[in-house]
PDB file of N, CA and C in Angstrom:
ATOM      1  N   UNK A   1      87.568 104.708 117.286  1.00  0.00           N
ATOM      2  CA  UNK A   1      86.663 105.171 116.272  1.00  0.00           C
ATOM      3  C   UNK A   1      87.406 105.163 114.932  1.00  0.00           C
ATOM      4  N   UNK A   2      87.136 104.482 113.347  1.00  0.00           N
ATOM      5  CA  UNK A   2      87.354 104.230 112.561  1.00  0.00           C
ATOM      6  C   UNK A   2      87.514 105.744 111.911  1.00  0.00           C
ATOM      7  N   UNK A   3      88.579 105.799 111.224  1.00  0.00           N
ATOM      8  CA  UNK A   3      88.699 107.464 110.729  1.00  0.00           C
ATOM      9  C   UNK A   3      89.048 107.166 108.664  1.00  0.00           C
ATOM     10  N   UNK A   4      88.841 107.560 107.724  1.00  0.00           N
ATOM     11  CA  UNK A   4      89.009 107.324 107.119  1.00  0.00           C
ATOM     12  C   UNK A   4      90.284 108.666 106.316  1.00  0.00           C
ATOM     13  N   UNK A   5      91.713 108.267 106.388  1.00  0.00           N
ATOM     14  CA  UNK A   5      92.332 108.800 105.756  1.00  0.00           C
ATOM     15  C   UNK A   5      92.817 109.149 103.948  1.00  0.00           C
ATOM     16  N   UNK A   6      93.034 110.049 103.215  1.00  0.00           N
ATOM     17  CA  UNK A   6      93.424 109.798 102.042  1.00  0.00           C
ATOM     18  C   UNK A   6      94.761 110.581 101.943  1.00  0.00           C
ATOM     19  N   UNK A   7      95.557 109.317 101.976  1.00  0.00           N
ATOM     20  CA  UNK A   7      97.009 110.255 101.814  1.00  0.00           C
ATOM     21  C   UNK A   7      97.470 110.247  99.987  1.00  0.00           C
ATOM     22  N   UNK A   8      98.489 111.095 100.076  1.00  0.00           N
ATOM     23  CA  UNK A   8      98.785 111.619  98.740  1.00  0.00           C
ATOM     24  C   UNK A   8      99.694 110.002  98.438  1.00  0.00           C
ATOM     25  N   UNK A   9      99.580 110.117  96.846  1.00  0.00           N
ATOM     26  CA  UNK A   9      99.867 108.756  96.383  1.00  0.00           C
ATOM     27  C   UNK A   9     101.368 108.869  97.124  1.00  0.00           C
ATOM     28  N   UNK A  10     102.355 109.859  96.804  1.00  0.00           N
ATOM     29  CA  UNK A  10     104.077 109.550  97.814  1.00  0.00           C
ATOM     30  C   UNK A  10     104.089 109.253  98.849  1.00  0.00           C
ATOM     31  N   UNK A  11     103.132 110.047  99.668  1.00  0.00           N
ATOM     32  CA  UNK A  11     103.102 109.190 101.148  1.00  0.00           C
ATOM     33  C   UNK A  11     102.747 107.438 101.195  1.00  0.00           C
ATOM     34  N   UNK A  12     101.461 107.661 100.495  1.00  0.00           N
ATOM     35  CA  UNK A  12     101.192 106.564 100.455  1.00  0.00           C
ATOM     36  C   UNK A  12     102.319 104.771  99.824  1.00  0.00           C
ATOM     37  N   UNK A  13     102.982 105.474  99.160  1.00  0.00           N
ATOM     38  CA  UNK A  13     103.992 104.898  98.322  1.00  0.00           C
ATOM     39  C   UNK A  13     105.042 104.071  99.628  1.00  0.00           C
ATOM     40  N   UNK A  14     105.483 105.711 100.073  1.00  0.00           N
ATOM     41  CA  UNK A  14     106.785 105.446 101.220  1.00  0.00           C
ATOM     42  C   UNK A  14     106.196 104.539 102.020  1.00  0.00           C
ATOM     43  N   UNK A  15     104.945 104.356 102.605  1.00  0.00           N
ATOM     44  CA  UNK A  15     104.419 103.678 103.519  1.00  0.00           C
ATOM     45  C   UNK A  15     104.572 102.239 103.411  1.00  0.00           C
ATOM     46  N   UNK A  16     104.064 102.403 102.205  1.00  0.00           N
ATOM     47  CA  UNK A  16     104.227 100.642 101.766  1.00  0.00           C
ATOM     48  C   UNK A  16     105.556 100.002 101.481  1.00  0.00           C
ATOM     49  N   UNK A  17     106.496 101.051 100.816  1.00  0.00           N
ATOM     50  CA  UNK A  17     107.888 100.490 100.892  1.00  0.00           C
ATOM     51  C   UNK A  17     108.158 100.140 102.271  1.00  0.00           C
ATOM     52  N   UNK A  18     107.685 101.103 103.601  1.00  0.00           N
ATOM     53  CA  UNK A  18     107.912 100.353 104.888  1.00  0.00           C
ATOM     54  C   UNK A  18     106.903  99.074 105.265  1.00  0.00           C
ATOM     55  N   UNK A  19     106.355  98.919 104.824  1.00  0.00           N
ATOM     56  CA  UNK A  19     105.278  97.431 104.880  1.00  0.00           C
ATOM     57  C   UNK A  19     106.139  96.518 105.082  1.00  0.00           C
ATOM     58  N   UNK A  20     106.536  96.968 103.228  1.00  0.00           N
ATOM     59  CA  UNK A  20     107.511  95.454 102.857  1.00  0.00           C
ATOM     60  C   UNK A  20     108.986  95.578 103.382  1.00  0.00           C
ATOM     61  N   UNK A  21     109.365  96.639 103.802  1.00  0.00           N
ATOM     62  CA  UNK A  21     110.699  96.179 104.285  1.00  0.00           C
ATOM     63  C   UNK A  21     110.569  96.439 105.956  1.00  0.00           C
ATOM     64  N   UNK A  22     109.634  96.658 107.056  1.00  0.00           N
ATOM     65  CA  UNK A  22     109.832  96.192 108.112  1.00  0.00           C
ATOM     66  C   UNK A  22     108.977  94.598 108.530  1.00  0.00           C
ATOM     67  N   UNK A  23     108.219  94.568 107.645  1.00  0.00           N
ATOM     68  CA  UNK A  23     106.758  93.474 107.848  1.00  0.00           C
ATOM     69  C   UNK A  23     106.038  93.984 108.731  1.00  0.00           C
ATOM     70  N   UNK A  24     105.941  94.988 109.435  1.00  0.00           N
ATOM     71  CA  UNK A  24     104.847  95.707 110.296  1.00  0.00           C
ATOM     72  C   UNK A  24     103.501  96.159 109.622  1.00  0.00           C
ATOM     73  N   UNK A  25     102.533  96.503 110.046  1.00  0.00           N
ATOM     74  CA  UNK A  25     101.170  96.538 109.086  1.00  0.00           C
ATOM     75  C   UNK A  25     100.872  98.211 109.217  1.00  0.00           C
ATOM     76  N   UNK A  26     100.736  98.507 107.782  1.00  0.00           N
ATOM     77  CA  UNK A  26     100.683  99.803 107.564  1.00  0.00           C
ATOM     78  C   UNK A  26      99.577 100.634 108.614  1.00  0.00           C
ATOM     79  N   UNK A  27      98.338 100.030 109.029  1.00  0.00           N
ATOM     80  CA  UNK A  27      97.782 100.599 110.245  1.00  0.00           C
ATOM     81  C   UNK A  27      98.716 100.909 111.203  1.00  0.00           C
ATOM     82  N   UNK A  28      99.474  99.893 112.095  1.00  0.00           N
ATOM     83  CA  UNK A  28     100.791 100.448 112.930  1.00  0.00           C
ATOM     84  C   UNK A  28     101.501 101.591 112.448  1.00  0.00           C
ATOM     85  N   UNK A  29     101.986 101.110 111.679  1.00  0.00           N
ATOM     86  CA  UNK A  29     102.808 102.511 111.230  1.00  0.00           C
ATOM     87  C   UNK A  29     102.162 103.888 111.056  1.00  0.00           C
ATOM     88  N   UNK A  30     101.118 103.892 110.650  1.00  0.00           N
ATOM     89  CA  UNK A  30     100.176 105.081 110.481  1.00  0.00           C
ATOM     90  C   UNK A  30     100.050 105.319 112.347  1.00  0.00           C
ATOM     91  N   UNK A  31      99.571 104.318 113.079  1.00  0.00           N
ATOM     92  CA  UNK A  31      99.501 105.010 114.528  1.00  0.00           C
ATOM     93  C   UNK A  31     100.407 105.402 115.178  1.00  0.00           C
ATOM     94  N   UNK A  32     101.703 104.749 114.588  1.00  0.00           N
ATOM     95  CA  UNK A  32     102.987 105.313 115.332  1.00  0.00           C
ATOM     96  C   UNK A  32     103.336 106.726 114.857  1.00  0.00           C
ATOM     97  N   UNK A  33     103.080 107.210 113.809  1.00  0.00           N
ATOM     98  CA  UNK A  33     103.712 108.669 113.074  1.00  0.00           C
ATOM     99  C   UNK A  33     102.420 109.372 113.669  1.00  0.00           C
ATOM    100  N   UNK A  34     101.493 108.971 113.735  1.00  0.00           N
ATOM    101  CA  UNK A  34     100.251 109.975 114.692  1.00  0.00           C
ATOM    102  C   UNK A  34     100.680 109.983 115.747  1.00  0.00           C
ATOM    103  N   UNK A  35     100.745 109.290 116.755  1.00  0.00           N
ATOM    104  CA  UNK A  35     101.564 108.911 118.140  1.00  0.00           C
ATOM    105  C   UNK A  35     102.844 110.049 118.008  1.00  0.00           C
ATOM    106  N   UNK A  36     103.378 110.055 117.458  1.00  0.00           N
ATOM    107  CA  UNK A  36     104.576 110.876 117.537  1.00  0.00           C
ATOM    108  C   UNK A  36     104.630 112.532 117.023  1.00  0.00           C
ATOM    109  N   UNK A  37     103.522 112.212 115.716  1.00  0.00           N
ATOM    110  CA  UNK A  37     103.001 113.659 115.559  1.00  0.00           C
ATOM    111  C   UNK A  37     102.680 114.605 116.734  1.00  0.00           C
ATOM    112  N   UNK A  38     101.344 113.970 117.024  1.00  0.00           N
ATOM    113  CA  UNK A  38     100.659 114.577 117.962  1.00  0.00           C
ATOM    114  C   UNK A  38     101.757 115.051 119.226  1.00  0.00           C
ATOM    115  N   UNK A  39     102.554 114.151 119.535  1.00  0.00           N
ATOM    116  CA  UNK A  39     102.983 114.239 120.687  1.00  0.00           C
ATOM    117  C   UNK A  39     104.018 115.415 120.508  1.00  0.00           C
ATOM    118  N   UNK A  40     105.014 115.729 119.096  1.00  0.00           N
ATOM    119  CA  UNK A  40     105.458 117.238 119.134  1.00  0.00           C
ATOM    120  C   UNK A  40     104.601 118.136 118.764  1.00  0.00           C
ATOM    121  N   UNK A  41     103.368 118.059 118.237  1.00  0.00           N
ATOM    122  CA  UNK A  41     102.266 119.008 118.207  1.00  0.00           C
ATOM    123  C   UNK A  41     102.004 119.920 119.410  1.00  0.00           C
ATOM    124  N   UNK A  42     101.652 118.537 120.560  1.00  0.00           N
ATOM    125  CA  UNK A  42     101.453 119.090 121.868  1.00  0.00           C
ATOM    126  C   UNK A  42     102.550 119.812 122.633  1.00  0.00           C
ATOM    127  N   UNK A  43     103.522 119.254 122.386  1.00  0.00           N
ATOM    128  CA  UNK A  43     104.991 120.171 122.835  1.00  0.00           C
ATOM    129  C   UNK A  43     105.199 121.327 122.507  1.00  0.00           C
ATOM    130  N   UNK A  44     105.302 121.366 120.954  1.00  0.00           N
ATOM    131  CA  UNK A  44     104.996 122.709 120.376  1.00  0.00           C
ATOM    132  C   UNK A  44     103.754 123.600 120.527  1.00  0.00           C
ATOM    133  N   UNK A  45     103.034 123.372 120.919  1.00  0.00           N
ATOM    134  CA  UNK A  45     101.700 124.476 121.095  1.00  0.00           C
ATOM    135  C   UNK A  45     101.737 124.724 122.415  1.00  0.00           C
ATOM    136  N   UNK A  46     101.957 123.867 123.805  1.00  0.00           N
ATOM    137  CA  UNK A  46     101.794 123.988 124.844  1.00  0.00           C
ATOM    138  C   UNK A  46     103.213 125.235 125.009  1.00  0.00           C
ATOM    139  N   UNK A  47     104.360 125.014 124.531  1.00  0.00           N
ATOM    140  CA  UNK A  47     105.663 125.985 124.290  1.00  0.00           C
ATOM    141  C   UNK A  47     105.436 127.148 123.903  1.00  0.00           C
ATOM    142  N   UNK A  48     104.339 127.157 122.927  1.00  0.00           N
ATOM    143  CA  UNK A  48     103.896 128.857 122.340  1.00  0.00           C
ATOM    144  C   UNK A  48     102.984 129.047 123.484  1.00  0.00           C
ATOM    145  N   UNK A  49     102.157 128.604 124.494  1.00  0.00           N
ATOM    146  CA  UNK A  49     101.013 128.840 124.807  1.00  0.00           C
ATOM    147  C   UNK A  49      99.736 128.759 124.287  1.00  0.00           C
ATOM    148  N   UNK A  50      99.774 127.804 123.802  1.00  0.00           N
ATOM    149  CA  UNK A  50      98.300 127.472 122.711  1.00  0.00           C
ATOM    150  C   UNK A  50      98.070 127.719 121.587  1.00  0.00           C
ATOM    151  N   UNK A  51      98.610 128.899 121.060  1.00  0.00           N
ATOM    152  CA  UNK A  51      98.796 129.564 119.984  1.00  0.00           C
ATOM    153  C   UNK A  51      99.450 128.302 118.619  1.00  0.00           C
ATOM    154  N   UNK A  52      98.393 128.439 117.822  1.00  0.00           N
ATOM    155  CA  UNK A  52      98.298 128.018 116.797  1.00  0.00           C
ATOM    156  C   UNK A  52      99.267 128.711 115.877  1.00  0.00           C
ATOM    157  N   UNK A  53      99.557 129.523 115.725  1.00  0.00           N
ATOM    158  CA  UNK A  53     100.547 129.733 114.511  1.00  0.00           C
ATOM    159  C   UNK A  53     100.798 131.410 115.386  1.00  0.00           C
ATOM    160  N   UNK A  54     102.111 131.897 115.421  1.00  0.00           N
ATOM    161  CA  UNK A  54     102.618 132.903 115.773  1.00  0.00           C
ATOM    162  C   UNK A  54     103.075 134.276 114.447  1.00  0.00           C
ATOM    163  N   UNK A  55     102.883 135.248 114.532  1.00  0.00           N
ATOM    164  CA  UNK A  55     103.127 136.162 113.336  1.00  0.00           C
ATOM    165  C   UNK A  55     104.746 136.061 113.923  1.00  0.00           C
ATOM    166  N   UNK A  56     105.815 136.234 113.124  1.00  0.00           N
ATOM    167  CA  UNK A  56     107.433 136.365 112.905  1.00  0.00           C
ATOM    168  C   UNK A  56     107.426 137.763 113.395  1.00  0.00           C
ATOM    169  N   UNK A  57     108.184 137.830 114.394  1.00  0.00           N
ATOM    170  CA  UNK A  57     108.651 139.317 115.248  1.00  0.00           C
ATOM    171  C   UNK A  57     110.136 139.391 114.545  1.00  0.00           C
ATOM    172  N   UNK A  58     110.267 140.554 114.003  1.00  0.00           N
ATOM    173  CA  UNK A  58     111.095 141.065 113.119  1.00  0.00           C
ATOM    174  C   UNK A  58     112.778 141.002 114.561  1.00  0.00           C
ATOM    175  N   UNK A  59     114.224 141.583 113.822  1.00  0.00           N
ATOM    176  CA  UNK A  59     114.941 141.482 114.887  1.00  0.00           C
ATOM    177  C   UNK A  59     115.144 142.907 115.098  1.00  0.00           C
ATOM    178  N   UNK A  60     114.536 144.077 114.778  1.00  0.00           N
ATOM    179  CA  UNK A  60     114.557 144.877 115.521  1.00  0.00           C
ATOM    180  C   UNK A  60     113.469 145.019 116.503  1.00  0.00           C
ATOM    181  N   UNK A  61     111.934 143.809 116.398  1.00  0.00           N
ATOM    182  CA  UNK A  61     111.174 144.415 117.577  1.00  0.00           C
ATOM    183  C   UNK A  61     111.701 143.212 119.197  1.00  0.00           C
ATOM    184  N   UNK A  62     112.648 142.364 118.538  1.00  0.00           N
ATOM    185  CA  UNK A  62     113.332 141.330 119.622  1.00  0.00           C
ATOM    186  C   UNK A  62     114.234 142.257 120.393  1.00  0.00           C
ATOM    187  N   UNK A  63     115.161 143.203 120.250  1.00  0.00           N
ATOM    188  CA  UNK A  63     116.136 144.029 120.040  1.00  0.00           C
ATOM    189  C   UNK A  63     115.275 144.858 121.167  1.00  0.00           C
ATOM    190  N   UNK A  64     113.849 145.729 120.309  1.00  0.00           N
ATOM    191  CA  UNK A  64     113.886 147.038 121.722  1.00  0.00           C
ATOM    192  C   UNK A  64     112.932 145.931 122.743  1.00  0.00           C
ATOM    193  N   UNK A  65     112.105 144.795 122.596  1.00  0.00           N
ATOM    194  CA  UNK A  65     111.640 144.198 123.565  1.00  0.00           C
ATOM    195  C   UNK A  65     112.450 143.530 124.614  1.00  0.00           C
ATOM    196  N   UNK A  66     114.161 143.667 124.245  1.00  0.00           N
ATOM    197  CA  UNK A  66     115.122 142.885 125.189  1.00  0.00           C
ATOM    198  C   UNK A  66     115.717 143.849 125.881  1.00  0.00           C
ATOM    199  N   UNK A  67     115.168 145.518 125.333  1.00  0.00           N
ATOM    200  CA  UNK A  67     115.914 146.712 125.902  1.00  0.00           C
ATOM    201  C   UNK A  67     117.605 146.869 125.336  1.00  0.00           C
ATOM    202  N   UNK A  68     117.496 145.825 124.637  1.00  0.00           N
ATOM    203  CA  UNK A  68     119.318 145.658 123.765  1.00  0.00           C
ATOM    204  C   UNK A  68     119.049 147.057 122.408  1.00  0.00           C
ATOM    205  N   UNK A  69     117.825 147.278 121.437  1.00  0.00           N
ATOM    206  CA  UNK A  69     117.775 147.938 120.637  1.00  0.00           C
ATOM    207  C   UNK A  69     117.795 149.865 121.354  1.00  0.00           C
ATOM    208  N   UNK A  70     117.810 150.351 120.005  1.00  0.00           N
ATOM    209  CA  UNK A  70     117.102 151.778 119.809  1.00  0.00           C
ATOM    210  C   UNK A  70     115.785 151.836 119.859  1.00  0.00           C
TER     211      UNK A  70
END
């Protein structure tokens, strides 16, 4: 299914400097950095448990949750 992206002109920039200096076609390259995105996306979320973004546990609540704190 055809998706229509708009990347920021730097991305867009770097991309094309890889055009011309691998000769690969900027579609490839766009599926390979998705391909690889996605794939630590899924690593990382499946690692939290699904969880989309985690609140920062301070190091004293790591501390009494390890039974190491006060």
């Amino acid at each position: 299914m055809p998706h229509l992206l708009r990347l920021p002109r730097e991305l867009d920039e770097r991309l094309e400097h890889l055009v011309q200096t691998t000769g690969l076609s900027k579609t490839l390259l766009i599926e390979r950095c998705l391909e690889r995105g996605v794939a630590a996306l899924e690593a990382e979320l499946l690692m939290e448990g699904g969880q989309a973004s985690r609140a920062p546990t301070s190091i004293d609540q790591l501390l009494r949750e390890s039974g190491l704190g006060a």
